[in-house]
PDB file of N, CA and C in Angstrom:
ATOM      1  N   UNK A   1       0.579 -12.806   4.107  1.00  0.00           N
ATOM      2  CA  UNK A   1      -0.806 -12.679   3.741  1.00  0.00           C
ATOM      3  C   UNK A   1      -1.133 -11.182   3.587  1.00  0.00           C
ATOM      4  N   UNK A   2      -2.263 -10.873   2.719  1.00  0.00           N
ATOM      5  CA  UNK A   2      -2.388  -9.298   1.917  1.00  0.00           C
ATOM      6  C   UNK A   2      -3.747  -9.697   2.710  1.00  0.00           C
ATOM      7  N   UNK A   3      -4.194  -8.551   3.544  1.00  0.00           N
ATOM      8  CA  UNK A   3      -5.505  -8.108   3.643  1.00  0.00           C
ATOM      9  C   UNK A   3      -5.803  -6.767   3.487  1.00  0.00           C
ATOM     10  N   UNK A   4      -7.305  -6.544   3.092  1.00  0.00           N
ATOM     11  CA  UNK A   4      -7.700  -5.143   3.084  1.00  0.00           C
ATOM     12  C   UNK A   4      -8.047  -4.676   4.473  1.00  0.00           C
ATOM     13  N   UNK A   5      -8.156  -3.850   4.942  1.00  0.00           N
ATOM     14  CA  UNK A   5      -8.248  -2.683   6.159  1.00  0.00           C
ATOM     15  C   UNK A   5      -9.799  -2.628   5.950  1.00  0.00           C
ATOM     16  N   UNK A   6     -10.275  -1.777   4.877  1.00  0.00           N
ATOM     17  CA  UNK A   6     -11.511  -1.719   4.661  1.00  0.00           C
ATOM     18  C   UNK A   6     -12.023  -2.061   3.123  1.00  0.00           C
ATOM     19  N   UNK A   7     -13.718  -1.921   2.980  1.00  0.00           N
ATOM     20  CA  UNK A   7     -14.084  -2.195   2.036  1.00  0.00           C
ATOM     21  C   UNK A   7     -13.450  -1.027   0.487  1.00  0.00           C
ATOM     22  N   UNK A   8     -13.178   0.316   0.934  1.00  0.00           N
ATOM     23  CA  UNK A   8     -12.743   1.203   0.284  1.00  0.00           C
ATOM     24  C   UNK A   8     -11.414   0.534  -0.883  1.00  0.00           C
ATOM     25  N   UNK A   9     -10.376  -0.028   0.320  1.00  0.00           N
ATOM     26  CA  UNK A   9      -9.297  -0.228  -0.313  1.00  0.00           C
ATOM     27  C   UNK A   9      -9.230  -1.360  -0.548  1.00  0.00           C
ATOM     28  N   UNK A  10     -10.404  -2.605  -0.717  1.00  0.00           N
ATOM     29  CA  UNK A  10     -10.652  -3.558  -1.735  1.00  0.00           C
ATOM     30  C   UNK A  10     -10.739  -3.220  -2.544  1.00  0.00           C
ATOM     31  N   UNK A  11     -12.007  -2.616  -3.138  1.00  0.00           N
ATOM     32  CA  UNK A  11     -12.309  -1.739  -3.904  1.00  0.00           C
ATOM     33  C   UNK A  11     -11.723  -0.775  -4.845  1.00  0.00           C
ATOM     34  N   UNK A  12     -11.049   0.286  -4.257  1.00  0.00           N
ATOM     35  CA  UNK A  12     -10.287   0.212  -5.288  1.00  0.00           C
ATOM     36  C   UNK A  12      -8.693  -0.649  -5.628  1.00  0.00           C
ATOM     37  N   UNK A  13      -8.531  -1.699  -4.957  1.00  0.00           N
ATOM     38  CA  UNK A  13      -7.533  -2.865  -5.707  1.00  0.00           C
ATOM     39  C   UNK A  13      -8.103  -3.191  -6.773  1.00  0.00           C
ATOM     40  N   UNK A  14      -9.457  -3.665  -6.691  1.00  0.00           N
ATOM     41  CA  UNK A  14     -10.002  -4.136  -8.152  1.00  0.00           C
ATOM     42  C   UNK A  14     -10.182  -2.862  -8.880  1.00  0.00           C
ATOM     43  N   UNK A  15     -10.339  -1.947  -8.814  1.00  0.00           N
ATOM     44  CA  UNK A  15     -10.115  -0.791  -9.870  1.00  0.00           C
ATOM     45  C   UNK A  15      -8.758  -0.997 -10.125  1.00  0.00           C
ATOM     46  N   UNK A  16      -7.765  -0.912  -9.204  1.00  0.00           N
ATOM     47  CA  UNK A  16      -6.461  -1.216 -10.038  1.00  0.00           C
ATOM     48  C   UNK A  16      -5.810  -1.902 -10.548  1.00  0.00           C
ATOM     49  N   UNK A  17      -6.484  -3.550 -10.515  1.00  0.00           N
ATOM     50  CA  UNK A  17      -6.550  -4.337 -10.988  1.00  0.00           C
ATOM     51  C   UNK A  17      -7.288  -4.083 -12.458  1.00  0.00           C
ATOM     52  N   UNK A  18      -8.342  -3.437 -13.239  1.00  0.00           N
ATOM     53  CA  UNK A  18      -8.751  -3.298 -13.934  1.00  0.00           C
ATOM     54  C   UNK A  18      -8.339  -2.460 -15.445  1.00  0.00           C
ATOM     55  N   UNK A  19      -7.400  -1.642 -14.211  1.00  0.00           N
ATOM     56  CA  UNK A  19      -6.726  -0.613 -14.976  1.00  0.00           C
ATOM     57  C   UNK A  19      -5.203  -0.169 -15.557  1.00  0.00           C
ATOM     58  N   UNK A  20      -4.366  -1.481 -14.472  1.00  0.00           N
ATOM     59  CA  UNK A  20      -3.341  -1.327 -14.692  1.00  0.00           C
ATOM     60  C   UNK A  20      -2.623  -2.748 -14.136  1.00  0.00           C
ATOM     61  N   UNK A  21      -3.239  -3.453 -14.760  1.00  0.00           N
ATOM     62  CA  UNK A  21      -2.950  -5.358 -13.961  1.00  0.00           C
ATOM     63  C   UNK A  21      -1.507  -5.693 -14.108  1.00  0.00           C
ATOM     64  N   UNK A  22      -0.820  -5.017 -15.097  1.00  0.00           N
ATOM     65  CA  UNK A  22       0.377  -5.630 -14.782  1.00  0.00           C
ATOM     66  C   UNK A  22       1.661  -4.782 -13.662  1.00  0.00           C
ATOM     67  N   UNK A  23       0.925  -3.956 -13.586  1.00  0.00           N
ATOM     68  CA  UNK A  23       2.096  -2.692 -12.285  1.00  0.00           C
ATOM     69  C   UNK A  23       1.059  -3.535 -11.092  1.00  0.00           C
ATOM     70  N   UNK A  24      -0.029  -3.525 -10.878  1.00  0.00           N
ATOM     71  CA  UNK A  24      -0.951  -4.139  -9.865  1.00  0.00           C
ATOM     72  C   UNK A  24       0.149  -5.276  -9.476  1.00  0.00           C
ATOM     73  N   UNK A  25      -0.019  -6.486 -10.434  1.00  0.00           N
ATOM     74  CA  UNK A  25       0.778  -7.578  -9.808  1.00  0.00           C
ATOM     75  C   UNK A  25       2.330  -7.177  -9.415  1.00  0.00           C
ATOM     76  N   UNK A  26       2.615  -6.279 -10.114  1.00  0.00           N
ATOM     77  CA  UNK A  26       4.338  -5.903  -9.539  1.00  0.00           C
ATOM     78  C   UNK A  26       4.197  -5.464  -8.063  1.00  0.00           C
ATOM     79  N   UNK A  27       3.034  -4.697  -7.830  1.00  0.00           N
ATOM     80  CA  UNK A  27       3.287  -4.394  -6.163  1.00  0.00           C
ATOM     81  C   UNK A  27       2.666  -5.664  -5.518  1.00  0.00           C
ATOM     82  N   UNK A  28       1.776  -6.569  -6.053  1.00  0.00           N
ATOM     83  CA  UNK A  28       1.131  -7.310  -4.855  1.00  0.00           C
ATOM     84  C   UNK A  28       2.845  -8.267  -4.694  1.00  0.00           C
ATOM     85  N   UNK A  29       4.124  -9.085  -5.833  1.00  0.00           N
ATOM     86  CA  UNK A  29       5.035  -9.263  -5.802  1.00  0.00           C
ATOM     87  C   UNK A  29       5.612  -8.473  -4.519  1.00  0.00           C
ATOM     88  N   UNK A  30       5.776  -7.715  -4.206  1.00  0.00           N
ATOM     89  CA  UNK A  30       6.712  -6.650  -3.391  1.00  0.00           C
ATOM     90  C   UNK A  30       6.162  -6.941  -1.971  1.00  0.00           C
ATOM     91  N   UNK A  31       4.915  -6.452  -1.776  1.00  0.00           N
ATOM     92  CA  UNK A  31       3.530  -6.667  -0.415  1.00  0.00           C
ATOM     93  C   UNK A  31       4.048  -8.206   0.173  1.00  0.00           C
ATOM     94  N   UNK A  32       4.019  -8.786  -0.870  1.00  0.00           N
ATOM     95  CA  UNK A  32       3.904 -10.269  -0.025  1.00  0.00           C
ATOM     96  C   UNK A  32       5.137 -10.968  -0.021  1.00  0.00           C
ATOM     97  N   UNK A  33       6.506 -10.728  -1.130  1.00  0.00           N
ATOM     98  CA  UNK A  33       7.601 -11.167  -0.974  1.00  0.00           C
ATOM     99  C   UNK A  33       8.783 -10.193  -0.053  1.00  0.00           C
ATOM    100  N   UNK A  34       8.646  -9.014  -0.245  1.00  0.00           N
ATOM    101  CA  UNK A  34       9.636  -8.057   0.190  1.00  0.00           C
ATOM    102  C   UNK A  34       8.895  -6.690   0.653  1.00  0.00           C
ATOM    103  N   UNK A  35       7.950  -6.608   1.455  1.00  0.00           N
ATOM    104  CA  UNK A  35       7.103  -4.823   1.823  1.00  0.00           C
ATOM    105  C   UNK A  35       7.991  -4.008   2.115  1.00  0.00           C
ATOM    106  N   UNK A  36       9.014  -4.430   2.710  1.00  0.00           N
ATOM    107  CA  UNK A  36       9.464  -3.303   3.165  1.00  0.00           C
ATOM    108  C   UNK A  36      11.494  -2.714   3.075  1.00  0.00           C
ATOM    109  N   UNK A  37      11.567  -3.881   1.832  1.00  0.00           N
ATOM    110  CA  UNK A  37      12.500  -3.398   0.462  1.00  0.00           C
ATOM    111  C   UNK A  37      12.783  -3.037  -0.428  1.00  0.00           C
ATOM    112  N   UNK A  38      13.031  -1.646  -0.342  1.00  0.00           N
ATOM    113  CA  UNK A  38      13.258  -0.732  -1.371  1.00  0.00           C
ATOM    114  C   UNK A  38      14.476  -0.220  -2.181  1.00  0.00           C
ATOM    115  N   UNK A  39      15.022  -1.686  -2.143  1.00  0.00           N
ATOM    116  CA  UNK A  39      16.418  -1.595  -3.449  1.00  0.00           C
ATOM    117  C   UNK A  39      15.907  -1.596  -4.698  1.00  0.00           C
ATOM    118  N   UNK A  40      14.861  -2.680  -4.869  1.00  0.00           N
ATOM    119  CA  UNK A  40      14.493  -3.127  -6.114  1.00  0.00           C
ATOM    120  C   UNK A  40      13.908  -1.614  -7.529  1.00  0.00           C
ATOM    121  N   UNK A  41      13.015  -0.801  -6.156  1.00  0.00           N
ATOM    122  CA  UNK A  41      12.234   0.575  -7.270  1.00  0.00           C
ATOM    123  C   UNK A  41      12.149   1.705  -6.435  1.00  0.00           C
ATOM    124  N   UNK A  42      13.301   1.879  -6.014  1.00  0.00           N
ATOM    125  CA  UNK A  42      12.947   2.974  -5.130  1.00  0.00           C
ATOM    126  C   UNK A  42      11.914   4.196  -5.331  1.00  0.00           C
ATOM    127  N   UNK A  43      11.937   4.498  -6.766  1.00  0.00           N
ATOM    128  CA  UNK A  43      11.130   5.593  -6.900  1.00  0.00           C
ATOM    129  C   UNK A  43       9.675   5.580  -6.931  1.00  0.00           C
ATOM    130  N   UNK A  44       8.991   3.900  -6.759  1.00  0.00           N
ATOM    131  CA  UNK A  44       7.801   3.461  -6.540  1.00  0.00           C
ATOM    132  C   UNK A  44       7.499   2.868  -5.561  1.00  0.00           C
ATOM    133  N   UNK A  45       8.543   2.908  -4.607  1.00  0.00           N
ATOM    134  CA  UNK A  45       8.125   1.815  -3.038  1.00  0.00           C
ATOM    135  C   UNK A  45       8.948   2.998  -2.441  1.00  0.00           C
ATOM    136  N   UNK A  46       8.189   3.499  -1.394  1.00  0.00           N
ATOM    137  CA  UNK A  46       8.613   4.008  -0.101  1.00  0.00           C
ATOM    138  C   UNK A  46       7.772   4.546   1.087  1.00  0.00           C
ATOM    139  N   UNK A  47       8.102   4.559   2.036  1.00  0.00           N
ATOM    140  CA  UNK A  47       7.279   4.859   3.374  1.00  0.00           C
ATOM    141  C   UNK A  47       6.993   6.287   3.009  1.00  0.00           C
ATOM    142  N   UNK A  48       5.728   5.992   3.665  1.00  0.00           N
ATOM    143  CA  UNK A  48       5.092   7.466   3.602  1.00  0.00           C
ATOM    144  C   UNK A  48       5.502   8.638   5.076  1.00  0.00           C
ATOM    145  N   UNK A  49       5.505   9.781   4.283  1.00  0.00           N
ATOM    146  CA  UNK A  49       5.793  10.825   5.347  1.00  0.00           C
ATOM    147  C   UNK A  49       4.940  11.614   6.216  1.00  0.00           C
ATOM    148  N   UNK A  50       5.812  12.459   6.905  1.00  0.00           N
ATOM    149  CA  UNK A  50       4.581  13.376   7.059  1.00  0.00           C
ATOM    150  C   UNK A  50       3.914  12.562   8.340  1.00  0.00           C
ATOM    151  N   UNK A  51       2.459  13.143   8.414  1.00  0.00           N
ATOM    152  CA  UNK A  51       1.805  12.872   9.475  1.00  0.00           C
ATOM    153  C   UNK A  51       0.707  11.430   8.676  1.00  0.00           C
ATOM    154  N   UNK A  52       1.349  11.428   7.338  1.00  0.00           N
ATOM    155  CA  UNK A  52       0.902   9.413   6.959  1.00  0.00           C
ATOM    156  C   UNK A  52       1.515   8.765   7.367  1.00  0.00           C
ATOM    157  N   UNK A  53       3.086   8.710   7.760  1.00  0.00           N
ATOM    158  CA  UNK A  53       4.203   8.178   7.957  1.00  0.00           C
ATOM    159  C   UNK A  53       3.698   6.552   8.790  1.00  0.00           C
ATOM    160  N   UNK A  54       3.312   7.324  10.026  1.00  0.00           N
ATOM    161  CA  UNK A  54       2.770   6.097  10.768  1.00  0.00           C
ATOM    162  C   UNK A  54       0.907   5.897  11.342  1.00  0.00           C
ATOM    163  N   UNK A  55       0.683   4.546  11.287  1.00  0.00           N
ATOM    164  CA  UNK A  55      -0.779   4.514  11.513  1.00  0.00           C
ATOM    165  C   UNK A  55      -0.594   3.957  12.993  1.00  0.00           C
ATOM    166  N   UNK A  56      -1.829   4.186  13.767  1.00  0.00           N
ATOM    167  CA  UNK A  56      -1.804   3.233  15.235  1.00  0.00           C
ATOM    168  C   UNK A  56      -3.502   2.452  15.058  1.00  0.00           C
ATOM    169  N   UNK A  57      -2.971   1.640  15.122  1.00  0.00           N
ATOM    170  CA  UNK A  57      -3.881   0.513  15.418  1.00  0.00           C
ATOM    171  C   UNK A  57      -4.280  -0.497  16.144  1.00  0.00           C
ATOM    172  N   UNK A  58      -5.261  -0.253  16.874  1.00  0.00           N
ATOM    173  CA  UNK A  58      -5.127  -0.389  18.340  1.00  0.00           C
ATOM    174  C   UNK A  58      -4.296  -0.524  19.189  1.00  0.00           C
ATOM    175  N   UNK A  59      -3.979   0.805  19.314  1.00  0.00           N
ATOM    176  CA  UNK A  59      -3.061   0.995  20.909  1.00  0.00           C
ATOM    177  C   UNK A  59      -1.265   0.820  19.816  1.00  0.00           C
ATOM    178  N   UNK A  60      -0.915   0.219  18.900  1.00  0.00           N
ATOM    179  CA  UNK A  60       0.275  -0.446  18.333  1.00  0.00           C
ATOM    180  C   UNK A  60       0.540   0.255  17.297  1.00  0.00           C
ATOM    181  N   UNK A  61       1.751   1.010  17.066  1.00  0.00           N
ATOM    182  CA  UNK A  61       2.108   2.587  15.737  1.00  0.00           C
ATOM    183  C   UNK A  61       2.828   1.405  14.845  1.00  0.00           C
ATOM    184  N   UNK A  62       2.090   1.418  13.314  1.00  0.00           N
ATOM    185  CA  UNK A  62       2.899   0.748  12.607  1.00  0.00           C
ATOM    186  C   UNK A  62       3.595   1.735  11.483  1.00  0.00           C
ATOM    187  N   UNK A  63       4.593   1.504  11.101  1.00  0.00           N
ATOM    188  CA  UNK A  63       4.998   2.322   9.803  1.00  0.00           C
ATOM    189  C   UNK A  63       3.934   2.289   8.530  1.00  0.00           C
ATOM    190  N   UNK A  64       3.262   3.225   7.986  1.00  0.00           N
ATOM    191  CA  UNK A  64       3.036   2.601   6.643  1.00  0.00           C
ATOM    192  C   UNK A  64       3.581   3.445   5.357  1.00  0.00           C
ATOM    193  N   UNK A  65       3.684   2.553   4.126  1.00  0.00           N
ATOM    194  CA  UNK A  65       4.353   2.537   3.302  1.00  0.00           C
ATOM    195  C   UNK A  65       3.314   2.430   2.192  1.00  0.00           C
ATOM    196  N   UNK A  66       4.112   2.935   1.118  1.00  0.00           N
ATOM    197  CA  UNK A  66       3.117   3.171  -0.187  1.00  0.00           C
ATOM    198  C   UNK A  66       3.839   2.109  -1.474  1.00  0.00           C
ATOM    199  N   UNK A  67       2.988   2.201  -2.588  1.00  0.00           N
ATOM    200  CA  UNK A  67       3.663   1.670  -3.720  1.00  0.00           C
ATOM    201  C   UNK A  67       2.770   2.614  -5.042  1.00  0.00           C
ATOM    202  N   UNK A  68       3.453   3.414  -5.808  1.00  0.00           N
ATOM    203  CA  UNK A  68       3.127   4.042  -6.755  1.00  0.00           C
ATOM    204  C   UNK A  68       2.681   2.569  -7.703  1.00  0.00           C
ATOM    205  N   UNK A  69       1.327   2.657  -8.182  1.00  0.00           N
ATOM    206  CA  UNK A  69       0.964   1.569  -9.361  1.00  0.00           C
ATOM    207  C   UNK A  69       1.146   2.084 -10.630  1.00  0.00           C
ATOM    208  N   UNK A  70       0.424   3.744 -10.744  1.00  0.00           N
ATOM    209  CA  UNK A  70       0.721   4.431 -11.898  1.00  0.00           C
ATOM    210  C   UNK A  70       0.998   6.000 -11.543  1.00  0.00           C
ATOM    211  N   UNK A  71       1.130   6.640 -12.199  1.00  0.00           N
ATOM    212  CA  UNK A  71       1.632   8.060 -12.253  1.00  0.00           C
ATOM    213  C   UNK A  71       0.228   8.487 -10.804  1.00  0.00           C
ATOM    214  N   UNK A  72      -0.882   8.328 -10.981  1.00  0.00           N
ATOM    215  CA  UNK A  72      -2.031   8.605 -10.002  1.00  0.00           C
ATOM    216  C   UNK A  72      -2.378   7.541  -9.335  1.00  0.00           C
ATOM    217  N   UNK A  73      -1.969   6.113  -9.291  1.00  0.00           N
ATOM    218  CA  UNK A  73      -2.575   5.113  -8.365  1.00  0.00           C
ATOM    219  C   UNK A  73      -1.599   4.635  -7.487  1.00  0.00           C
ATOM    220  N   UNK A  74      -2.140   4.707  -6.100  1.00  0.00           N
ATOM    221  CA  UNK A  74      -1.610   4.481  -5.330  1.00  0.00           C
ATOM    222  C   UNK A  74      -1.803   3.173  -4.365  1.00  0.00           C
ATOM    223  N   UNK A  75      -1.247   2.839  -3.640  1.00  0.00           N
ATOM    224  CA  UNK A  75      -1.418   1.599  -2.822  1.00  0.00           C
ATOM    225  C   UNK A  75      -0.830   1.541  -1.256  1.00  0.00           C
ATOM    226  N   UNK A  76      -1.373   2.155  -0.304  1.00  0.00           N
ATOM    227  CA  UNK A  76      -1.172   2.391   1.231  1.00  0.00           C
ATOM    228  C   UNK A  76      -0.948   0.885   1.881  1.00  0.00           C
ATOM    229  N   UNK A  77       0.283   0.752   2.937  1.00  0.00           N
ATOM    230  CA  UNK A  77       0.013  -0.293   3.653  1.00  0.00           C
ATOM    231  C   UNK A  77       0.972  -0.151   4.554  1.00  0.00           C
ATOM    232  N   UNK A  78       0.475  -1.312   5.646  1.00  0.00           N
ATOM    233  CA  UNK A  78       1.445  -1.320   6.623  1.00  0.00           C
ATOM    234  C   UNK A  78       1.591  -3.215   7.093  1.00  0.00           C
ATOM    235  N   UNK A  79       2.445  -3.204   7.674  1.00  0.00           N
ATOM    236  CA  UNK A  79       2.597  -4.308   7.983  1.00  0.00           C
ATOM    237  C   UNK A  79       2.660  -4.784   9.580  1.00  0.00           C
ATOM    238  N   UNK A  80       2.213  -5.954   9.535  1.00  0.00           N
ATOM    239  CA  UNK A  80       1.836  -6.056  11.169  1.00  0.00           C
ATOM    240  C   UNK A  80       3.027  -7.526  11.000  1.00  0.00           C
ATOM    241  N   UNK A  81       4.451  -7.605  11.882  1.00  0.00           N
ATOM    242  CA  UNK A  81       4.877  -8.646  11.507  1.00  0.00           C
ATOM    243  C   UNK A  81       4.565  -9.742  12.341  1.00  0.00           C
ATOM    244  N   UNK A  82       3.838  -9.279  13.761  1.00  0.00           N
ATOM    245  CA  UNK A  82       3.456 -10.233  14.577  1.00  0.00           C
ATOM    246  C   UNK A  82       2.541 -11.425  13.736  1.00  0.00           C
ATOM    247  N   UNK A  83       1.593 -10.780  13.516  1.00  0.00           N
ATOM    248  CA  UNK A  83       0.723 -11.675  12.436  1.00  0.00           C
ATOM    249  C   UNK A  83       0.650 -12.101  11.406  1.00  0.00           C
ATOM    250  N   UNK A  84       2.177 -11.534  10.591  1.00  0.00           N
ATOM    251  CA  UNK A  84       2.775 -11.812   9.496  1.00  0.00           C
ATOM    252  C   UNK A  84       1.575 -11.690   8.604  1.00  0.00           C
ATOM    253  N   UNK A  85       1.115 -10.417   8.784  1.00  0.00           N
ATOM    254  CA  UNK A  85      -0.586  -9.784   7.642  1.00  0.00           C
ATOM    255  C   UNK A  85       0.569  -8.203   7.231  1.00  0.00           C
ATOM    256  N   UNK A  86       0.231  -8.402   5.789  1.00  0.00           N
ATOM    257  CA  UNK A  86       0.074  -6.687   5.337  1.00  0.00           C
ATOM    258  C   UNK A  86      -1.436  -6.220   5.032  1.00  0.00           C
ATOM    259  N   UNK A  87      -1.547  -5.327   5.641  1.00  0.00           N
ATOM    260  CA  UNK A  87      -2.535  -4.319   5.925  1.00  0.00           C
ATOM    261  C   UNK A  87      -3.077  -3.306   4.456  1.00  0.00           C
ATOM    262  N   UNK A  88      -3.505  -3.537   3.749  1.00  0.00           N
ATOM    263  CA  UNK A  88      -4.201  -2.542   2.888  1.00  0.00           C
ATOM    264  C   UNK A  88      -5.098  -1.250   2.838  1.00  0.00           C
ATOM    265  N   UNK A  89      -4.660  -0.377   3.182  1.00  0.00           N
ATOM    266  CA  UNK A  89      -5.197   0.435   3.677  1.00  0.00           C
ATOM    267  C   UNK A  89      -5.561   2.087   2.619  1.00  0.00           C
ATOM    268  N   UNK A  90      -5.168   1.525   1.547  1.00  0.00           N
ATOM    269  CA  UNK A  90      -5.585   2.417   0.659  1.00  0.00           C
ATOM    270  C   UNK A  90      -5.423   2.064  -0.349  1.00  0.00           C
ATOM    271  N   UNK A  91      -5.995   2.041  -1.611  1.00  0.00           N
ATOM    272  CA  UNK A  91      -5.678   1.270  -3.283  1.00  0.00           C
ATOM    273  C   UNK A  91      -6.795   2.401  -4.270  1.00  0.00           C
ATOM    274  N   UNK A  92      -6.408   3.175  -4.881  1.00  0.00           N
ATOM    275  CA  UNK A  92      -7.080   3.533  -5.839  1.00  0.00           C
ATOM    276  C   UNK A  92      -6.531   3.808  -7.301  1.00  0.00           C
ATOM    277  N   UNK A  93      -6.849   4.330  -8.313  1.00  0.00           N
ATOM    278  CA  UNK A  93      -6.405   4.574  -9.878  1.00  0.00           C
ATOM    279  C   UNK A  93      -5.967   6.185  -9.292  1.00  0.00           C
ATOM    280  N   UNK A  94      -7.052   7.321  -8.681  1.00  0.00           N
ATOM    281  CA  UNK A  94      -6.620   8.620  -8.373  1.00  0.00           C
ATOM    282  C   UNK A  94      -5.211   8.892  -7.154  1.00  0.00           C
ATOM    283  N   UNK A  95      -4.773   9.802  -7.225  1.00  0.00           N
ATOM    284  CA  UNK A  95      -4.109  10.405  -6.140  1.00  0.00           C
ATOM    285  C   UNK A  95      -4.832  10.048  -4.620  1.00  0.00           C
ATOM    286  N   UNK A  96      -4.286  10.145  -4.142  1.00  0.00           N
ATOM    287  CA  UNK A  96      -5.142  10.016  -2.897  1.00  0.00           C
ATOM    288  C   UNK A  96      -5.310  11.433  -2.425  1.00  0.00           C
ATOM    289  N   UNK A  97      -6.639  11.736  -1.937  1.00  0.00           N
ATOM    290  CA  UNK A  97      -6.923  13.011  -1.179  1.00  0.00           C
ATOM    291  C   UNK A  97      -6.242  13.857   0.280  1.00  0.00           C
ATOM    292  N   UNK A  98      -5.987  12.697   0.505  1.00  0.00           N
ATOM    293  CA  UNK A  98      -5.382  12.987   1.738  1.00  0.00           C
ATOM    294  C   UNK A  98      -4.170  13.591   1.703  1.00  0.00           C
ATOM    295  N   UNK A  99      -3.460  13.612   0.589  1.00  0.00           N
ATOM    296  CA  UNK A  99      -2.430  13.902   0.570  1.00  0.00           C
ATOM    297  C   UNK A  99      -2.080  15.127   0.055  1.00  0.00           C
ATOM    298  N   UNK A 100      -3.257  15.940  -0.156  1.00  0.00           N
ATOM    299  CA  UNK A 100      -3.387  17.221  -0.997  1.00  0.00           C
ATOM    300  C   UNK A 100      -3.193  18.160  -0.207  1.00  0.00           C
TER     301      UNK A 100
END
């Protein structure tokens, strides 16, 4: 199961849904069949570094991982396997800021 984190990174899913629907469905494919296999595109699926690398959420450090949609859209997540939920935690058409 795909959930959003917050209203932000609903939000922009449907922007990236709007803008680039067929790379969109290639990552939601990946999120919900394989998150955290990166044979298939390596150069568009991989864990994020750095001090993104890992999120804690309540009290529990999960890895999170990205999926390039387009040259500037990005798609943040992590996965919780206890609850067998991926976590959405960032989706926009731009770069993300945070990462600047």
């Amino acid at each position: 199961m795909v959930r959003f984190a917050t209203t932000a990174a609903a939000k922009g899913w449907e922007e990236l849904c709007r803008n680039a629907e067929p790379n969109t469905w290639n990552a939601w494919v990946v999120m919900t069949e394989r998150p955290t296999d990166t044979q298939d595109n390596t150069s568009r699926h991989h864990r994020l570094k750095g001090h993104l690398a890992h999120l804690t959420v309540d009290g529990v450090v999960f890895d999170q991982w990205q999926y390039e949609v387009t040259s500037g859209g990005r798609i943040w997540y992590f996965i919780n396997e206890e609850r067998k939920t991926v976590w959405t935690t960032w989706a926009g058409t731009g770069h993300p800021k945070l990462t600047d």
